[in-house]
N, C-alpha and C. Protein backbone atom coordinates (compact mmCIF):
# COMPACT_ATOMS: atom_id res chain seq x y z
N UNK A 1 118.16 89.48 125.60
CA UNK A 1 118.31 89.97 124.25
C UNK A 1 117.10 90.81 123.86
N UNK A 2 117.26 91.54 123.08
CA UNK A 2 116.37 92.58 122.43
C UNK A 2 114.90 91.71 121.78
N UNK A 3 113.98 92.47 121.62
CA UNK A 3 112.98 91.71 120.56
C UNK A 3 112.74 92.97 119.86
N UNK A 4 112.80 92.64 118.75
CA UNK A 4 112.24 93.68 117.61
C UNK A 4 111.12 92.83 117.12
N UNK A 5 109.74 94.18 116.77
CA UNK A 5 108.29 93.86 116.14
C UNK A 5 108.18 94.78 114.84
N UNK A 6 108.48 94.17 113.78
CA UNK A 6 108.71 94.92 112.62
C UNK A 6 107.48 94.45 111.66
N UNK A 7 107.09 95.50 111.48
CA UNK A 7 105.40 95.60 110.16
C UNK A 7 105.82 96.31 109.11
N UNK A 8 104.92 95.65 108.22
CA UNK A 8 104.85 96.51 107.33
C UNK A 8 103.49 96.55 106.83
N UNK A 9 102.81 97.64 106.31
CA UNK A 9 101.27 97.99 105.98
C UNK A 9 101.21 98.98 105.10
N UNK A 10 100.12 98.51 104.59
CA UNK A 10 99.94 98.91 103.35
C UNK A 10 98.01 99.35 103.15
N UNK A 11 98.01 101.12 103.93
CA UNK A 11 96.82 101.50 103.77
C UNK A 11 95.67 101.43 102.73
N UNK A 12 94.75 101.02 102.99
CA UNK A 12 93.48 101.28 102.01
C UNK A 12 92.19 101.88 102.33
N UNK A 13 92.22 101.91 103.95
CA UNK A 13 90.66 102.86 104.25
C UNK A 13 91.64 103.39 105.54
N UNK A 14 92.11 105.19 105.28
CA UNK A 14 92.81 105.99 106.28
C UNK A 14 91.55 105.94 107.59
N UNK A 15 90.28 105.76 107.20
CA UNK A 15 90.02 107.02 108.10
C UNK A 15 89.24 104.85 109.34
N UNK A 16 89.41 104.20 108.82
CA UNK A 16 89.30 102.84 109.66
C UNK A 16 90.43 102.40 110.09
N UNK A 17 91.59 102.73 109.59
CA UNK A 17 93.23 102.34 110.00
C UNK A 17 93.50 103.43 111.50
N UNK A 18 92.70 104.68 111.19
CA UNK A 18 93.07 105.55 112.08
C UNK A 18 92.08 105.05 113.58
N UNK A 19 91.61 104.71 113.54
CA UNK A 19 90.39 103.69 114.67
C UNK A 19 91.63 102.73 115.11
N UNK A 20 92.27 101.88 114.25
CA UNK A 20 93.14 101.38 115.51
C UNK A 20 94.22 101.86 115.93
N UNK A 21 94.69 102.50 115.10
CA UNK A 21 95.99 103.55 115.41
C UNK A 21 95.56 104.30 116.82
N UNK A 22 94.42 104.31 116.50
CA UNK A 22 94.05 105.76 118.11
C UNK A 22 93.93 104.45 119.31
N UNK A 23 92.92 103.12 118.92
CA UNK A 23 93.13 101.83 119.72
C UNK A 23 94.21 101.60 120.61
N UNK A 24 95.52 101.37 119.49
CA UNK A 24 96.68 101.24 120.43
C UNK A 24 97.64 102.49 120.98
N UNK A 25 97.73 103.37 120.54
CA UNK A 25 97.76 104.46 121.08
C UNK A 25 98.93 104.27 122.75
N UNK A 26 99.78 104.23 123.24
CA UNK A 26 100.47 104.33 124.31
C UNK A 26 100.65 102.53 124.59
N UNK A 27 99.94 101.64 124.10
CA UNK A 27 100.03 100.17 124.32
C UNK A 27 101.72 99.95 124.13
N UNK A 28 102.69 100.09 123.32
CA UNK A 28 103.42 99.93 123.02
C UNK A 28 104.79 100.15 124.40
N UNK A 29 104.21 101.31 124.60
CA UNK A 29 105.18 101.91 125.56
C UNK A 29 104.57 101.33 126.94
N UNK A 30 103.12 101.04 127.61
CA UNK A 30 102.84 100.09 128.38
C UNK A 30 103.51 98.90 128.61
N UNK A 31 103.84 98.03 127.82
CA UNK A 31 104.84 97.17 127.34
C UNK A 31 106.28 97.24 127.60
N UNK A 32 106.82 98.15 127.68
CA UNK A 32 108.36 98.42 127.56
C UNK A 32 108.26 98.94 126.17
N UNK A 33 108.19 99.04 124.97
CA UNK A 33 108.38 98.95 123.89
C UNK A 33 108.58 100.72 123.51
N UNK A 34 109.91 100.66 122.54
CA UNK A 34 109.90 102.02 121.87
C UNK A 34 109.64 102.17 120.54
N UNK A 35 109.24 102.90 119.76
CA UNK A 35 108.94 102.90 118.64
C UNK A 35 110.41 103.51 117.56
N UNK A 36 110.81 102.75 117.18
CA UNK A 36 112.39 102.93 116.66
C UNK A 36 111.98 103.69 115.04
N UNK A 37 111.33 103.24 114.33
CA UNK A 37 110.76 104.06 113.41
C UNK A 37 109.27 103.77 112.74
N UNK A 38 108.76 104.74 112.37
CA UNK A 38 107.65 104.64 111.82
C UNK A 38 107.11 105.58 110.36
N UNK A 39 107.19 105.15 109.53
CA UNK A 39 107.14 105.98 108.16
C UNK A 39 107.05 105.37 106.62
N UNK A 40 106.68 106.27 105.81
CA UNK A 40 106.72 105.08 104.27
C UNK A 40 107.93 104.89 103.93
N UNK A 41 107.74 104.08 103.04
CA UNK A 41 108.85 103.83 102.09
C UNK A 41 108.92 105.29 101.00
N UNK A 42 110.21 105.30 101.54
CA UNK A 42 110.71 106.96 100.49
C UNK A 42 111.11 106.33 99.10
N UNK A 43 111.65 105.44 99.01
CA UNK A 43 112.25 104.72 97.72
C UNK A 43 112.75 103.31 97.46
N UNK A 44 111.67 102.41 97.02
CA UNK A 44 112.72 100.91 96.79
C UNK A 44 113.55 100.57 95.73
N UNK A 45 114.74 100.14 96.78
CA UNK A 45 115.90 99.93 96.21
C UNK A 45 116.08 98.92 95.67
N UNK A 46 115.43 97.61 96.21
CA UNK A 46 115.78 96.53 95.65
C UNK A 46 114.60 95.40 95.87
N UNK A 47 114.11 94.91 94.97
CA UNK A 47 112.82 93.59 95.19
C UNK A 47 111.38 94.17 94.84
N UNK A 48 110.17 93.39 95.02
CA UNK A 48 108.62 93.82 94.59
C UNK A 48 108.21 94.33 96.21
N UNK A 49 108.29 95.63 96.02
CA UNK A 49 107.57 96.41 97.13
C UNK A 49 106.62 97.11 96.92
N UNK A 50 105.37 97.50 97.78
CA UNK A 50 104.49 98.82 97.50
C UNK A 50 104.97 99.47 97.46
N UNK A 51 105.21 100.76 96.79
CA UNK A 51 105.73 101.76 97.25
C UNK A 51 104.94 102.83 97.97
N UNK A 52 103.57 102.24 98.28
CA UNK A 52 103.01 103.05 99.20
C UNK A 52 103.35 102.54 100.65
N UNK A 53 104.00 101.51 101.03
CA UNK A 53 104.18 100.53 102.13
C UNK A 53 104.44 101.69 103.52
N UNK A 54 104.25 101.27 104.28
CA UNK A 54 105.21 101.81 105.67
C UNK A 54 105.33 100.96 106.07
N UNK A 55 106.07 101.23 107.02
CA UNK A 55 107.19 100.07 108.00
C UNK A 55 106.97 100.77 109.27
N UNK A 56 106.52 100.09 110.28
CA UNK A 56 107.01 100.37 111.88
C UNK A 56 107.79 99.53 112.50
N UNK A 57 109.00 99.80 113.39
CA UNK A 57 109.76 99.05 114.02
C UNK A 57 109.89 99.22 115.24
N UNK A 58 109.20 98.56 116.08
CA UNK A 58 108.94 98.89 117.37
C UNK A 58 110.66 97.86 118.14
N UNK A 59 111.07 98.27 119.58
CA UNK A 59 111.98 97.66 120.38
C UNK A 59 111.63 97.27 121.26
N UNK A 60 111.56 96.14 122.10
CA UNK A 60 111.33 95.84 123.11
C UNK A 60 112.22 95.33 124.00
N UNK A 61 112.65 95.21 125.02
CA UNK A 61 113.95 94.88 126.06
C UNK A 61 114.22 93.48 125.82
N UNK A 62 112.93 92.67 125.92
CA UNK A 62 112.48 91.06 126.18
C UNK A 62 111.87 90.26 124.75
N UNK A 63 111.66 89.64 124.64
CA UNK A 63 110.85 88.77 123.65
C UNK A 63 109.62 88.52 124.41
N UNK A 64 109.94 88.31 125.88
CA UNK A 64 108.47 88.06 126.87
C UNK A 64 107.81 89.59 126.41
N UNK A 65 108.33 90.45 126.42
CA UNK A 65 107.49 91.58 126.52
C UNK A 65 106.88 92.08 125.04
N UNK A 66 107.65 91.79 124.17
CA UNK A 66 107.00 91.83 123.03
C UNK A 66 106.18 91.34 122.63
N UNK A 67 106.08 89.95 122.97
CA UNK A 67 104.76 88.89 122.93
C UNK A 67 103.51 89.26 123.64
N UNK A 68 104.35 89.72 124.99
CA UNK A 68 103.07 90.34 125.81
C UNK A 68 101.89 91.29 124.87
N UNK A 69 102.83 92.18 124.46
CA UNK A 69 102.18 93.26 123.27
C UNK A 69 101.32 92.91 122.59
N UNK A 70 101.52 91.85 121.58
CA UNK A 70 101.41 91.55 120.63
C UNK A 70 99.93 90.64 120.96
N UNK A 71 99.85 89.93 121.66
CA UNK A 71 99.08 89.43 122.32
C UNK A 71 98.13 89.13 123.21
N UNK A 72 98.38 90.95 123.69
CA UNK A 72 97.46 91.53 124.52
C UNK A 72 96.00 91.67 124.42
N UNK A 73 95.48 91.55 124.94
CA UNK A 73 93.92 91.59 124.69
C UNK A 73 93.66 93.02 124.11
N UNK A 74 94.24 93.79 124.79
CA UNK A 74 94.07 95.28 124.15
C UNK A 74 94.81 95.66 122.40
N UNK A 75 95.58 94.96 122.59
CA UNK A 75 95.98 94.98 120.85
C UNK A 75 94.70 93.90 120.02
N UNK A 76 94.90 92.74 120.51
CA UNK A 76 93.63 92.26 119.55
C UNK A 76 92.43 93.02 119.68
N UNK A 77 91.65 93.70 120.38
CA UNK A 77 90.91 94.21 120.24
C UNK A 77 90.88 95.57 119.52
N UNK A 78 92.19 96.38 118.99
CA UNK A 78 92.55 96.91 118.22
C UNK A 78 92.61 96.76 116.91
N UNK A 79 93.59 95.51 116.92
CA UNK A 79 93.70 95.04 115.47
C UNK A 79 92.20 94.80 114.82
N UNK A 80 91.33 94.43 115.21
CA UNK A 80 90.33 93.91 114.77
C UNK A 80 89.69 95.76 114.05
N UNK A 81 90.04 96.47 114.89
CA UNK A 81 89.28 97.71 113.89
C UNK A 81 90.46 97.85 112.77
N UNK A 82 91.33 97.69 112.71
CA UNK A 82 91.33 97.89 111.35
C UNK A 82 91.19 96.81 109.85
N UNK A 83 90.41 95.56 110.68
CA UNK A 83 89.66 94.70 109.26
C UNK A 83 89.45 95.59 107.94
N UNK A 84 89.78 94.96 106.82
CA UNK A 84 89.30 95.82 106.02
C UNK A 84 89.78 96.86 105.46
N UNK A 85 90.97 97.25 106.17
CA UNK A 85 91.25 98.69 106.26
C UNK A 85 92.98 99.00 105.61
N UNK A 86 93.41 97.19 105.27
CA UNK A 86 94.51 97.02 104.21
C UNK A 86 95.08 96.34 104.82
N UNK A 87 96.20 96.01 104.52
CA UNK A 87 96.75 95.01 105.02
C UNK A 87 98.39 94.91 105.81
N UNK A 88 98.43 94.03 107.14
CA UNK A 88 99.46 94.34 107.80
C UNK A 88 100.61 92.77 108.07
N UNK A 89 101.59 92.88 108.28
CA UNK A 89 102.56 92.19 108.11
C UNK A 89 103.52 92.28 109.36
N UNK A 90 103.21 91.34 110.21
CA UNK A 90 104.32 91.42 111.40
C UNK A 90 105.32 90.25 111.31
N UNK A 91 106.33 90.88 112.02
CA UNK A 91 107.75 89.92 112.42
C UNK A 91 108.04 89.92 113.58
N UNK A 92 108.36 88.78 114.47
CA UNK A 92 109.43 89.32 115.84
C UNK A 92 110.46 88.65 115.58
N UNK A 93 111.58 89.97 115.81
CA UNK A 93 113.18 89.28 115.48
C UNK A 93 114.04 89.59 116.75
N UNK A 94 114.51 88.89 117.13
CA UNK A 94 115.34 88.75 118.18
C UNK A 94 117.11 89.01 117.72
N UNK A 95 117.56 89.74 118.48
CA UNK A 95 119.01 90.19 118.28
C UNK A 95 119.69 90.95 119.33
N UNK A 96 120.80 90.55 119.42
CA UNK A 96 121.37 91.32 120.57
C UNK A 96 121.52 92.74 120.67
């Protein structure tokens, strides 16, 4: 079955967010993983959202492989540059 890694983040220092953005950089696709979308929120429709929010929704083949990702030494050592830098929100959802 599929694993989906779905975030959502909500920038506050571009130019320290962009330090891990450049961090993980191809990690995703190392992984198996495709990046299904990545972008703000154009308009909320329904509930308390930022409306500065973005959402990335990455795919992965496996749940093993998504975890792999997620858990990689090279992502934590990523994530860690962007401390500080606002705040992020992950999910892994599994679906056929």
């Amino acid at each position: 079955m599929a694993a989906y890694i779905v975030a959502t983040v909500v920038i506050t220092d571009a130019e320290k967010f962009g330090a891990y953005v450049k961090a993980i950089a191809g990690l995703s696709e190392k992984h198996g993983g495709e990046y299904l979308v990545r972008g703000k929120v154009s308009e909320v429709l329904e509930g308390d959202v930022n409306p500065d929010e973005r959402v990335v929704v990455s795919r992965f083949e496996t749940e093993e492989a998504a975890l792999a990702y997620a858990k990689s030494p090279e992502y934590k050592a990523g994530a860690a540059l962007r401390e500080g830098a606002g705040t992020v929100q992950t999910r892994l959802i599994i679906a056929p």
